[in-house]
N, C-alpha and C. Protein backbone atom coordinates (compact mmCIF):
# COMPACT_ATOMS: atom_id res chain seq x y z
N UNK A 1 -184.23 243.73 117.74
CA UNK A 1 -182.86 243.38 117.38
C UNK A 1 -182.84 242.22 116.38
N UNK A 2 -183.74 241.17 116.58
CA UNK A 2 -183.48 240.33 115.99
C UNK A 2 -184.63 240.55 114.16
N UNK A 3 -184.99 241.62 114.15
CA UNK A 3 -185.55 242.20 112.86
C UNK A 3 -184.30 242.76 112.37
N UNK A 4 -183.59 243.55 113.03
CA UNK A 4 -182.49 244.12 112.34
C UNK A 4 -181.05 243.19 112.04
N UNK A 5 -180.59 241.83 112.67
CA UNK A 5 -180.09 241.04 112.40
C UNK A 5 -180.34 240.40 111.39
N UNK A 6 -181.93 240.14 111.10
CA UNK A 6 -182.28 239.61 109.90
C UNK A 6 -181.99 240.15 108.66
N UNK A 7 -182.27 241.18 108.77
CA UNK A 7 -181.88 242.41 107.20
C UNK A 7 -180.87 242.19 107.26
N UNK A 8 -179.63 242.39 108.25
CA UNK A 8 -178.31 242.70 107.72
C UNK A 8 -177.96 241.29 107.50
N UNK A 9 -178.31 239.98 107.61
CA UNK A 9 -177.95 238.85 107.28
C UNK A 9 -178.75 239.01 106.05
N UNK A 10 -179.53 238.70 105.56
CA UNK A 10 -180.08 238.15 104.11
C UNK A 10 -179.59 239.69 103.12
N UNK A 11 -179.70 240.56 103.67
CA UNK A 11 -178.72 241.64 102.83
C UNK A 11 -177.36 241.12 102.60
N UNK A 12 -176.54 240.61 103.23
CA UNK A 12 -175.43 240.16 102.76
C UNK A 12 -175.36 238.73 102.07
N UNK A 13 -176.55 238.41 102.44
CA UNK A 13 -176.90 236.77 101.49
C UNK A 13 -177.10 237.13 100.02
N UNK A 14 -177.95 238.50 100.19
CA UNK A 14 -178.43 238.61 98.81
C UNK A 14 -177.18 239.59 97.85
N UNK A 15 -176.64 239.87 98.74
CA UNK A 15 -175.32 240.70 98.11
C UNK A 15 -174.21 240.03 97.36
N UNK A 16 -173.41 238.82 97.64
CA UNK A 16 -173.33 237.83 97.57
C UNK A 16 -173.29 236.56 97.13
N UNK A 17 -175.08 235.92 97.38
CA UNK A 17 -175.20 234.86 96.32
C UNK A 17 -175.23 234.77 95.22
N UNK A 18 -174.17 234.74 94.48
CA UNK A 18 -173.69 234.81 92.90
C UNK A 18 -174.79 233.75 92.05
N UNK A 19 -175.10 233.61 91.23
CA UNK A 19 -175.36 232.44 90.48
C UNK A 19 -176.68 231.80 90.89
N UNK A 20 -177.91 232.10 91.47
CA UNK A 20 -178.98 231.73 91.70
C UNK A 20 -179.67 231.71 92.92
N UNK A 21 -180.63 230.90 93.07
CA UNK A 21 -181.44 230.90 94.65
C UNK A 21 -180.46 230.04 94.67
N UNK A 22 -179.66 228.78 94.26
CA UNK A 22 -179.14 227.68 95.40
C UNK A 22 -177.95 228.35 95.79
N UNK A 23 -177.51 229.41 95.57
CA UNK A 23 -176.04 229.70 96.18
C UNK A 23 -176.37 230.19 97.36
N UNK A 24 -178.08 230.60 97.33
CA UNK A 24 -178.07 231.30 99.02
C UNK A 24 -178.09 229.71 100.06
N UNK A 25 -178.00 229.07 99.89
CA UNK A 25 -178.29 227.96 100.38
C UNK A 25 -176.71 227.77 101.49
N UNK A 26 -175.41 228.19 101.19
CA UNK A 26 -173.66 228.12 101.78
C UNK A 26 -174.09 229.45 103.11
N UNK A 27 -175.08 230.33 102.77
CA UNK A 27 -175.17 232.00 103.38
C UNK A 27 -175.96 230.91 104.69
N UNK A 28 -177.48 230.76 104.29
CA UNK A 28 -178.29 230.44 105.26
C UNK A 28 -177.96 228.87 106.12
N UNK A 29 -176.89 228.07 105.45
CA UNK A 29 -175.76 227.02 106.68
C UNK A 29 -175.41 228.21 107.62
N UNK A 30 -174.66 229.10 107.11
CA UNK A 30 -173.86 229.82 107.94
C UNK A 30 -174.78 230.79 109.09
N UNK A 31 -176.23 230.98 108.66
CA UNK A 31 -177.07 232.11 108.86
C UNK A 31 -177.43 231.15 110.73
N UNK A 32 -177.46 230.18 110.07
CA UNK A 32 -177.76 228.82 110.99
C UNK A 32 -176.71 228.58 112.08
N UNK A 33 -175.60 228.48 111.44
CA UNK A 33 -174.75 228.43 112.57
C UNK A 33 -174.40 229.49 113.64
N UNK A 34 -174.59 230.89 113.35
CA UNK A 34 -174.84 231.92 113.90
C UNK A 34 -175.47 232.23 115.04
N UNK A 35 -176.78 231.28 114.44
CA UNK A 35 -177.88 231.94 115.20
C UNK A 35 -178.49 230.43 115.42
N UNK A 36 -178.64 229.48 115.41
CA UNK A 36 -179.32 228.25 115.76
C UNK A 36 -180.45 228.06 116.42
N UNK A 37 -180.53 229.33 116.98
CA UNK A 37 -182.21 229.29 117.50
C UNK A 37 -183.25 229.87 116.48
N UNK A 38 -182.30 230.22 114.96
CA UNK A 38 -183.53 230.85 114.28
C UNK A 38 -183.83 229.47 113.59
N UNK A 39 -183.37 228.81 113.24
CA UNK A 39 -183.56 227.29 112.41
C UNK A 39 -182.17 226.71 112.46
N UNK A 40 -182.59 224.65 112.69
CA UNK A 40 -182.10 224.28 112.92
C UNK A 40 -181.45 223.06 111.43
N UNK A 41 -180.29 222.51 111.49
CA UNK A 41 -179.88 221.49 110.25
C UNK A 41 -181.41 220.95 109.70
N UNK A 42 -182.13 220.17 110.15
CA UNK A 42 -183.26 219.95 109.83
C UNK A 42 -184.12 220.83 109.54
N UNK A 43 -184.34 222.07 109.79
CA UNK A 43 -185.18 222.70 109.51
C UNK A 43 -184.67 223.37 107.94
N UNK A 44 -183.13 223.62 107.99
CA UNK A 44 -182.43 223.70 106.99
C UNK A 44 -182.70 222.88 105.64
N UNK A 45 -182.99 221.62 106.00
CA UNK A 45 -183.44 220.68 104.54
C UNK A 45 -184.66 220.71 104.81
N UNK A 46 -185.35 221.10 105.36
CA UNK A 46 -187.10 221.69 105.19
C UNK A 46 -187.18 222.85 104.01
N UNK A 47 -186.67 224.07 104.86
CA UNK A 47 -186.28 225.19 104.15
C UNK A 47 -186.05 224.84 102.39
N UNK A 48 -184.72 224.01 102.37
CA UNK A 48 -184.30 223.44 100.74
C UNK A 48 -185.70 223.14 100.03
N UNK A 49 -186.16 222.12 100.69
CA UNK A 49 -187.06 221.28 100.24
C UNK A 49 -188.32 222.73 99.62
N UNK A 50 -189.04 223.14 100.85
CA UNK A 50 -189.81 223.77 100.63
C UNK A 50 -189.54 224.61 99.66
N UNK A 51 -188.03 225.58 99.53
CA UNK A 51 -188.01 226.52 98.93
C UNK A 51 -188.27 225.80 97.38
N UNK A 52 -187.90 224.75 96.90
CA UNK A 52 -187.49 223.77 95.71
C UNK A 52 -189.26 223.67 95.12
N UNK A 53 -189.85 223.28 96.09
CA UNK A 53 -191.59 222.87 95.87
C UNK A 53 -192.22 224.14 95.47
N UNK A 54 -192.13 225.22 96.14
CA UNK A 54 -193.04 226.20 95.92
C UNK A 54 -192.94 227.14 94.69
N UNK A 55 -193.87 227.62 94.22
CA UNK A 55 -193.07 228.76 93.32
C UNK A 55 -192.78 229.89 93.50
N UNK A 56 -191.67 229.93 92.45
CA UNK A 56 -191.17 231.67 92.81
C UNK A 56 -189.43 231.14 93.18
N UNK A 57 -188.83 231.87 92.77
CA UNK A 57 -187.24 231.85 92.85
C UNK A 57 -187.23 230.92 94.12
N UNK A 58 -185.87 230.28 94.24
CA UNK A 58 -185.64 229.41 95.21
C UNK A 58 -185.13 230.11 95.96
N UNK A 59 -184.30 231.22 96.01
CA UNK A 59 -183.66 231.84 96.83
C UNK A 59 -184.11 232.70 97.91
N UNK A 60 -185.46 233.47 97.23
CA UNK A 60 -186.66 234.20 97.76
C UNK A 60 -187.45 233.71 98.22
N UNK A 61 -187.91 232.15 97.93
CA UNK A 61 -188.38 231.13 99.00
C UNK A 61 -187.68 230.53 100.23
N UNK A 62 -186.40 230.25 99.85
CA UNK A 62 -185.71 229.92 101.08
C UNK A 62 -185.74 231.33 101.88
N UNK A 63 -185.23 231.97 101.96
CA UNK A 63 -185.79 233.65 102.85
C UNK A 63 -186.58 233.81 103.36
N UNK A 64 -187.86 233.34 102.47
CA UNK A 64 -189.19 234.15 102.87
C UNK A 64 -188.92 232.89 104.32
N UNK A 65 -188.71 231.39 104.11
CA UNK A 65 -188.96 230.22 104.75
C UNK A 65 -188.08 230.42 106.74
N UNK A 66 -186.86 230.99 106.03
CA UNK A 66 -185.99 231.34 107.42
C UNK A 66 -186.40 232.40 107.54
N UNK A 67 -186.83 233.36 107.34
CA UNK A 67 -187.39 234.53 108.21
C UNK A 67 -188.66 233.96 108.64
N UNK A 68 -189.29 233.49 108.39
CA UNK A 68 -190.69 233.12 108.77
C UNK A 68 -190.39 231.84 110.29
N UNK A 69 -189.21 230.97 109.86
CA UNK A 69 -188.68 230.27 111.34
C UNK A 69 -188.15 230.63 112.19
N UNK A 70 -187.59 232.32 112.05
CA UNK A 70 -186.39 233.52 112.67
C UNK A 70 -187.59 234.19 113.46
N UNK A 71 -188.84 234.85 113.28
CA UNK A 71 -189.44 235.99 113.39
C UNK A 71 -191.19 236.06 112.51
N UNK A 72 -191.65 234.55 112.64
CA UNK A 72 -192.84 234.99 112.15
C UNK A 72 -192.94 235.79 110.81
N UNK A 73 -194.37 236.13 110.43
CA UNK A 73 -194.48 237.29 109.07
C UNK A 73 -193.70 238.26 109.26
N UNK A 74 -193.23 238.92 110.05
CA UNK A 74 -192.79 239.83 109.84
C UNK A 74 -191.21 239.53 109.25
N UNK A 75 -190.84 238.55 110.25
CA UNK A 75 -189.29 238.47 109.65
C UNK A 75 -188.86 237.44 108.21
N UNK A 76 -189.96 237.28 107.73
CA UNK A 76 -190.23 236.52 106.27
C UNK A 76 -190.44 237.84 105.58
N UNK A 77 -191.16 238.77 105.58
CA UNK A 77 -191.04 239.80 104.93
C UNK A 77 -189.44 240.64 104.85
N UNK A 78 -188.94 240.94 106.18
CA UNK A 78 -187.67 241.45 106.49
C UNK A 78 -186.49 240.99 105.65
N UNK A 79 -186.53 239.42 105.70
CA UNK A 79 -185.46 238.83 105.35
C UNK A 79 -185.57 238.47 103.48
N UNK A 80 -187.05 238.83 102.78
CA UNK A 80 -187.40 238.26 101.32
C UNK A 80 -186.47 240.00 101.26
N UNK A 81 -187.08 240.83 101.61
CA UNK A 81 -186.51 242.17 101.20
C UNK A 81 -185.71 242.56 100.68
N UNK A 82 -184.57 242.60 102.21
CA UNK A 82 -183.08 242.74 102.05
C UNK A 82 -182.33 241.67 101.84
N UNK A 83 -182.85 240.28 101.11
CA UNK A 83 -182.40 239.58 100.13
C UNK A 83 -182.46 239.97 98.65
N UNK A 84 -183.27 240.65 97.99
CA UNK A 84 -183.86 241.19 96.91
C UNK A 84 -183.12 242.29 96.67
N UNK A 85 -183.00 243.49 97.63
CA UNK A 85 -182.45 244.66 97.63
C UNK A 85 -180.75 245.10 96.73
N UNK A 86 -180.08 243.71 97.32
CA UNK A 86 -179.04 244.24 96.83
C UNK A 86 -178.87 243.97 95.09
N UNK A 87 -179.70 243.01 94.90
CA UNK A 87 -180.10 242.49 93.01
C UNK A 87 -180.91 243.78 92.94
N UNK A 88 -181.88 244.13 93.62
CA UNK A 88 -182.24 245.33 92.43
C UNK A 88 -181.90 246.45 92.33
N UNK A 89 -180.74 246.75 93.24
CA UNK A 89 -179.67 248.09 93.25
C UNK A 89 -178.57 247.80 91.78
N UNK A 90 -178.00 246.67 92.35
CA UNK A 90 -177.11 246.41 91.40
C UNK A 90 -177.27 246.38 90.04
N UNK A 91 -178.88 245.61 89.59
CA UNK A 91 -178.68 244.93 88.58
C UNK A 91 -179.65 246.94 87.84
N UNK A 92 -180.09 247.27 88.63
CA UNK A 92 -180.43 249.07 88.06
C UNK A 92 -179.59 249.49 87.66
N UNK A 93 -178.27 249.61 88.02
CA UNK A 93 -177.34 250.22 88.06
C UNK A 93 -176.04 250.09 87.29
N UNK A 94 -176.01 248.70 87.14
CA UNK A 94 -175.44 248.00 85.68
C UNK A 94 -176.16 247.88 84.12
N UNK A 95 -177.27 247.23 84.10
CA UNK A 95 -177.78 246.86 83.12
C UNK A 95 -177.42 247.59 82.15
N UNK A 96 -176.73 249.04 81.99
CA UNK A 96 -176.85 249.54 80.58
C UNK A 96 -174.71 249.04 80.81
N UNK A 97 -174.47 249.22 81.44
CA UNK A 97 -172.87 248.99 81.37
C UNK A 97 -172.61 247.80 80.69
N UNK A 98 -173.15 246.72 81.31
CA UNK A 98 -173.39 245.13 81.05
C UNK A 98 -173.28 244.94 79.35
N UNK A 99 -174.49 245.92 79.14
CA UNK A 99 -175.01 245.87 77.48
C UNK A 99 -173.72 246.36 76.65
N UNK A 100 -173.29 247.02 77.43
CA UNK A 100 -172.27 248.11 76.39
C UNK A 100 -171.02 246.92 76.29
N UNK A 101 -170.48 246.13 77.41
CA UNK A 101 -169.46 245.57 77.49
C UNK A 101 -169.37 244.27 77.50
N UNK A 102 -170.43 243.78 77.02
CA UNK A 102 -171.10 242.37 77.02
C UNK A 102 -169.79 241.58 75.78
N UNK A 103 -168.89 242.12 74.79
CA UNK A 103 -168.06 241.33 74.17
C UNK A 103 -166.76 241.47 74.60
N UNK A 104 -166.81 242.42 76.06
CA UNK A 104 -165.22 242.69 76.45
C UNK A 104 -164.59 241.30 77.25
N UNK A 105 -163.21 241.13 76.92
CA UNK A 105 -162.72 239.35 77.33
C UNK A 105 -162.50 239.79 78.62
N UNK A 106 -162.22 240.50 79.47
CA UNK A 106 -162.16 240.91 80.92
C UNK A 106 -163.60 240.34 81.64
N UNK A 107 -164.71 241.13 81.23
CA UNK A 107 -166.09 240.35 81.69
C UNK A 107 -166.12 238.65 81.48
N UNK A 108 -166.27 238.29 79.87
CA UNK A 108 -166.44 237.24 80.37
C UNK A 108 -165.34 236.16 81.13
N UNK A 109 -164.54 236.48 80.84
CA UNK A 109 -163.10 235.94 82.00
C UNK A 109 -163.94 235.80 83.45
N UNK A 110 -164.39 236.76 83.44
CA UNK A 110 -164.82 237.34 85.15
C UNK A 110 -166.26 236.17 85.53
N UNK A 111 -166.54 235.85 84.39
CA UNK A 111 -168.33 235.24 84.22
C UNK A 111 -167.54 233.64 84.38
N UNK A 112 -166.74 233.67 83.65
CA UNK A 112 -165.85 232.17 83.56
C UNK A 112 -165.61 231.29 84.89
N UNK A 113 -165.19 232.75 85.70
CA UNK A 113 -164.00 232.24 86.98
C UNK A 113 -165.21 232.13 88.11
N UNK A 114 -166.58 233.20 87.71
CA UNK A 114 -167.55 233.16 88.95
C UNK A 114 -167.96 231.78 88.97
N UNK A 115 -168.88 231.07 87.83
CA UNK A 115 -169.31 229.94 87.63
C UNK A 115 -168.87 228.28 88.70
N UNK A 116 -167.73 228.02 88.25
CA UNK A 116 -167.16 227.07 89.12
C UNK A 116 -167.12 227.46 90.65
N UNK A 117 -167.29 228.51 90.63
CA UNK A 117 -167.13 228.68 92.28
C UNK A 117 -168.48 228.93 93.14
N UNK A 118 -169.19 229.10 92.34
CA UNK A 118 -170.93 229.44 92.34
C UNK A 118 -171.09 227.82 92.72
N UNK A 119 -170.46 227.30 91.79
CA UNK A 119 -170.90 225.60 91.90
C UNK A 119 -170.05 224.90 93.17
N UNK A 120 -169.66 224.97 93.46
CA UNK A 120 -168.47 224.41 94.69
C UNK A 120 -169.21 225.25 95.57
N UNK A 121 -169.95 226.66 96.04
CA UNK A 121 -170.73 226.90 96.97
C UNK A 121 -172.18 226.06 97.25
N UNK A 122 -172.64 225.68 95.94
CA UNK A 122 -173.90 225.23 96.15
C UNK A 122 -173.44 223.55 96.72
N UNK A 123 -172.12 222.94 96.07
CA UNK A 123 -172.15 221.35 96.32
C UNK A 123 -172.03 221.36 97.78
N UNK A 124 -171.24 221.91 98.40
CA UNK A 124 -171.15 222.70 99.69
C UNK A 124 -172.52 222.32 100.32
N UNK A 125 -173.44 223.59 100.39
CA UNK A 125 -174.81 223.57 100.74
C UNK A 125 -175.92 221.77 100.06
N UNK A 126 -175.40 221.54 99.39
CA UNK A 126 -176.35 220.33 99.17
C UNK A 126 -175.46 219.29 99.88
N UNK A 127 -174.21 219.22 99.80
CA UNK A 127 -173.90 218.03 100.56
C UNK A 127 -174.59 218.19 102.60
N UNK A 128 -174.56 219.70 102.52
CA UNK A 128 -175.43 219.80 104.11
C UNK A 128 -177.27 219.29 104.41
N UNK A 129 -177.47 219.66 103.36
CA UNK A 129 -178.57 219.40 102.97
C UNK A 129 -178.95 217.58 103.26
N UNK A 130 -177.97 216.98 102.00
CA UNK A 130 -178.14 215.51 102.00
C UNK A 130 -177.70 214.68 103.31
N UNK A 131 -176.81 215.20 104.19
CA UNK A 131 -176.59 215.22 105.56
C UNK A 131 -177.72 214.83 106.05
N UNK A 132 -178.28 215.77 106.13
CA UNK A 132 -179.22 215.97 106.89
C UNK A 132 -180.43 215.70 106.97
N UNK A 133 -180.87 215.11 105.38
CA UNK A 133 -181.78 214.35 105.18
C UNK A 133 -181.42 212.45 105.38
N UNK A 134 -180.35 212.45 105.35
CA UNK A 134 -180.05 211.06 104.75
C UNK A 134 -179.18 210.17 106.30
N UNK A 135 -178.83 210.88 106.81
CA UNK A 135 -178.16 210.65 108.46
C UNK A 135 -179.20 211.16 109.32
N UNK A 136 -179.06 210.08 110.47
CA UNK A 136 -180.12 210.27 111.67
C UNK A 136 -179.39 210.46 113.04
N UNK A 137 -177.73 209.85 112.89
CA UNK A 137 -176.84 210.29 113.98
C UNK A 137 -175.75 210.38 113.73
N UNK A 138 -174.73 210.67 114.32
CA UNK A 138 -173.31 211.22 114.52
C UNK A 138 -172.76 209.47 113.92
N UNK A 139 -171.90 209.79 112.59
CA UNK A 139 -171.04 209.31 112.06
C UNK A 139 -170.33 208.66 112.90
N UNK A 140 -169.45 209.12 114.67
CA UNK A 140 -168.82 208.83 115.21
C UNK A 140 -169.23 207.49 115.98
N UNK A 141 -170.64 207.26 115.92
CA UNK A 141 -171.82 205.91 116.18
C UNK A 141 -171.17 204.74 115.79
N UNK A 142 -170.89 205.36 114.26
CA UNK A 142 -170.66 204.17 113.19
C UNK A 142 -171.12 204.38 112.10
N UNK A 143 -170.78 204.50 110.70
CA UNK A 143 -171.31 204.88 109.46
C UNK A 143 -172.67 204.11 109.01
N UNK A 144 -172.50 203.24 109.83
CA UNK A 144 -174.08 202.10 109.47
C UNK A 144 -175.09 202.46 109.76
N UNK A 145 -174.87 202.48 111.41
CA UNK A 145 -175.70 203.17 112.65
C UNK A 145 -176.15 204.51 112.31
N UNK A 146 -175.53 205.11 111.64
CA UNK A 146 -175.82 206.86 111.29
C UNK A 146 -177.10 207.01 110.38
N UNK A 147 -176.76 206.07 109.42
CA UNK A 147 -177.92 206.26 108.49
C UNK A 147 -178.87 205.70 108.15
N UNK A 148 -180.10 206.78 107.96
CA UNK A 148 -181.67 206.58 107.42
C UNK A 148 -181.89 206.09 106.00
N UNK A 149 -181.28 204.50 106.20
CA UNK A 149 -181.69 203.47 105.25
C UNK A 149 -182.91 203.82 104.32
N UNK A 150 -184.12 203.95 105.10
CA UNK A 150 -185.32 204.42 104.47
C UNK A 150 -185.35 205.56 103.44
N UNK A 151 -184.80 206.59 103.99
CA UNK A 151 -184.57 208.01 103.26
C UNK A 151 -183.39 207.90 101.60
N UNK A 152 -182.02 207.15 102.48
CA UNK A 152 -181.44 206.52 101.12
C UNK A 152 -181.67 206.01 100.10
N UNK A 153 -182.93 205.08 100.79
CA UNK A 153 -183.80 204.32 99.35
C UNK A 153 -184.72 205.31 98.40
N UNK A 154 -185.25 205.58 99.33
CA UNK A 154 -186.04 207.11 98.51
C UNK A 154 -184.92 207.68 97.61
N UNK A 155 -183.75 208.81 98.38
CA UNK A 155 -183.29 209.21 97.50
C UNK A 155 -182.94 208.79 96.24
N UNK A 156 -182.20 207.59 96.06
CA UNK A 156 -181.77 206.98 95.10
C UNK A 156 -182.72 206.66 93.96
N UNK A 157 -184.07 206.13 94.58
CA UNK A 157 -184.93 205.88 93.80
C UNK A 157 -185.63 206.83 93.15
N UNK A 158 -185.60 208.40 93.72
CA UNK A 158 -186.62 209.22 93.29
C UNK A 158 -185.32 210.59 92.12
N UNK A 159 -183.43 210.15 92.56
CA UNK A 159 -182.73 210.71 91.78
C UNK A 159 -182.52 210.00 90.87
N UNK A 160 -183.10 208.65 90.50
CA UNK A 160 -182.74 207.89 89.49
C UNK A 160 -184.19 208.06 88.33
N UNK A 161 -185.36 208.34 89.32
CA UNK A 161 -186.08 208.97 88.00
C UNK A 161 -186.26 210.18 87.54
N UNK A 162 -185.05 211.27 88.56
CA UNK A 162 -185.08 212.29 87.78
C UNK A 162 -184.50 212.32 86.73
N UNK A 163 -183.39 211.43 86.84
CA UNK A 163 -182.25 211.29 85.54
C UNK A 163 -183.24 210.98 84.30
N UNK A 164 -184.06 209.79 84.62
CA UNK A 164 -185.03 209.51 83.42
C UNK A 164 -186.33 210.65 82.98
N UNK A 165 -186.40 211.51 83.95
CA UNK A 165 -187.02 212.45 83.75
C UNK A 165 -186.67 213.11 82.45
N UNK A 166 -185.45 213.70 81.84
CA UNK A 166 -185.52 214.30 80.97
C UNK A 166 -185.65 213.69 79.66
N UNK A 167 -186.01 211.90 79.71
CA UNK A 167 -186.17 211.38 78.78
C UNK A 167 -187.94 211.35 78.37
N UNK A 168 -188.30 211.26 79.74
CA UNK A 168 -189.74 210.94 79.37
C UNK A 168 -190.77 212.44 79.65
N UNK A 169 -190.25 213.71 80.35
CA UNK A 169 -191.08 214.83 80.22
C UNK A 169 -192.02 214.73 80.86
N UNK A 170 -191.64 214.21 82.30
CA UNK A 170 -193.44 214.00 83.92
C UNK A 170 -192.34 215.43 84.49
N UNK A 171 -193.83 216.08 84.23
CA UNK A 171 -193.37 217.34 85.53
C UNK A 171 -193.10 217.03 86.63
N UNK A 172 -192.42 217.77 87.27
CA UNK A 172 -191.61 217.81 88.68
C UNK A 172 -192.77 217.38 89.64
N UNK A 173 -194.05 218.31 89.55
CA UNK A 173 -194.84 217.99 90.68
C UNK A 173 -194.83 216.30 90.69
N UNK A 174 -195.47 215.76 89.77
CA UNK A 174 -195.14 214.42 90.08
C UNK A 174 -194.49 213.87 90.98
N UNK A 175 -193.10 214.07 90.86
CA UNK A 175 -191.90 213.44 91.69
C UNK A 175 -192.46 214.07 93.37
N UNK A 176 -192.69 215.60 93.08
CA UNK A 176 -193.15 215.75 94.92
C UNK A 176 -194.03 215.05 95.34
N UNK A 177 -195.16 215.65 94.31
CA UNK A 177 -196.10 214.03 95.15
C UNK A 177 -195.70 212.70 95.56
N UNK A 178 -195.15 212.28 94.70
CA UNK A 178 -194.84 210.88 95.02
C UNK A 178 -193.95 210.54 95.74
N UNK A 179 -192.50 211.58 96.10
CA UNK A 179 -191.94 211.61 97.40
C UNK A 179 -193.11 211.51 98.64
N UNK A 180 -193.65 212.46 99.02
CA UNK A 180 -194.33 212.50 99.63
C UNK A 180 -195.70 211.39 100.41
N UNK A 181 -195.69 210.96 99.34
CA UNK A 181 -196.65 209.83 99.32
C UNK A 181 -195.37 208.61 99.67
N UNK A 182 -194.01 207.95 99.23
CA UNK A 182 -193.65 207.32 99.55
C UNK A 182 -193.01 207.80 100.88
N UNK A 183 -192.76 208.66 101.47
CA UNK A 183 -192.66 209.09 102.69
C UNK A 183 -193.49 209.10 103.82
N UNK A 184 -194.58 209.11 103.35
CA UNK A 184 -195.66 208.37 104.46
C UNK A 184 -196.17 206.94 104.35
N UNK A 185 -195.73 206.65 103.13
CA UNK A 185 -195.36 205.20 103.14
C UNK A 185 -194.50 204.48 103.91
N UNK A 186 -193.74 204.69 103.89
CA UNK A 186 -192.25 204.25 104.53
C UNK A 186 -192.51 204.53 105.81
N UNK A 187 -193.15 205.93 106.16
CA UNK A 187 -193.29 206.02 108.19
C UNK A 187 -193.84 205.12 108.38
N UNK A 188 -194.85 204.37 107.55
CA UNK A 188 -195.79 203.63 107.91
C UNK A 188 -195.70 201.91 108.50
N UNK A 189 -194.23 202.03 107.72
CA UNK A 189 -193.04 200.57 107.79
C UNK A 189 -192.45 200.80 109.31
């Protein structure tokens, strides 16, 4: 049952997530809330994280990542699948229409209106994300008390050299490593 729950969830993730791997990111909150014993908020910004590090589409990494926390290999296979499935039905099945109608103002109207909302799904999913990396308890504590000071500093420090990133051209791995490395730094405090 829970092989066939998986397909019909990342089938409708992949049906769906408009606009990239991060839009599956609003599907698999929800995939989560569903089901909470397949992965949990934290495992959720694992998932992000990991899917972000590895290569290969982010979207098909996050999948392969929650089926693999849902159901072992098998349900990492199940869930990369019928995430994939409904892009390569669709996009078979359009591609010559697409071509033909690629200057009609109806399409791109349609490309216009998807965009912003593609983006308001993903801020969505990253503000869960940053949750969840960046808070250690219930807000209702106290906004002070809630948060992982340590993790904040990181963030800030490691989104402030991404910004400089596109000035100076250090590949990404860099920045993982060195998260990583200041993250076992910091446990170490």
């Amino acid at each position: 049952m829970t092989y066939l729950l998986l397909f019909l969830e990342f089938l409708q993730t992949g049906l769906f997530s408009v606009g990239g791997g991060y839009a599956t990111l609003p599907f698999l909150q929800k995939i989560m809330e569903r089901y909470p014993d397949w992965f949990g908020s934290l495992q959720l910004a694992d998932i992000a994280a990991i899917a972000e590090t590895t290569p290969g589409p982010v979207g098909v990494n996050a999948a392969t990542f929650a089926g693999y926390s849902a159901a072992g290999v098998p349900g990492a296979l199940i869930s990369t699948f019928a995430l994939v499935l409904p892009s390569f039905i669709i996009v078979s099945l359009i591609a010559r229409a697409l071509e033909k109608y690629r200057g009609n103002k109806l399409v791109g109207d349609l490309f216009s209106g998807l965009r912003p909302a593609v983006t308001g799904l993903i801020a969505a999913a990253a503000w869960s994300v940053i949750h969840a990396a960046l808070m250690t308890g219930a807000i209702a504590d106290g906004i002070w008390q809630a948060i992982d000071w340590k993790n904040v500093v990181l963030f800030f420090v490691f989104f402030g050299l991404m910004m400089l990133k596109k000035l100076k051209n250090v590949h990404p791995v860099f920045f993982f490593l060195a998260g990583g490395a200041a993250g076992a730094l910091m446990g170490l405090l």
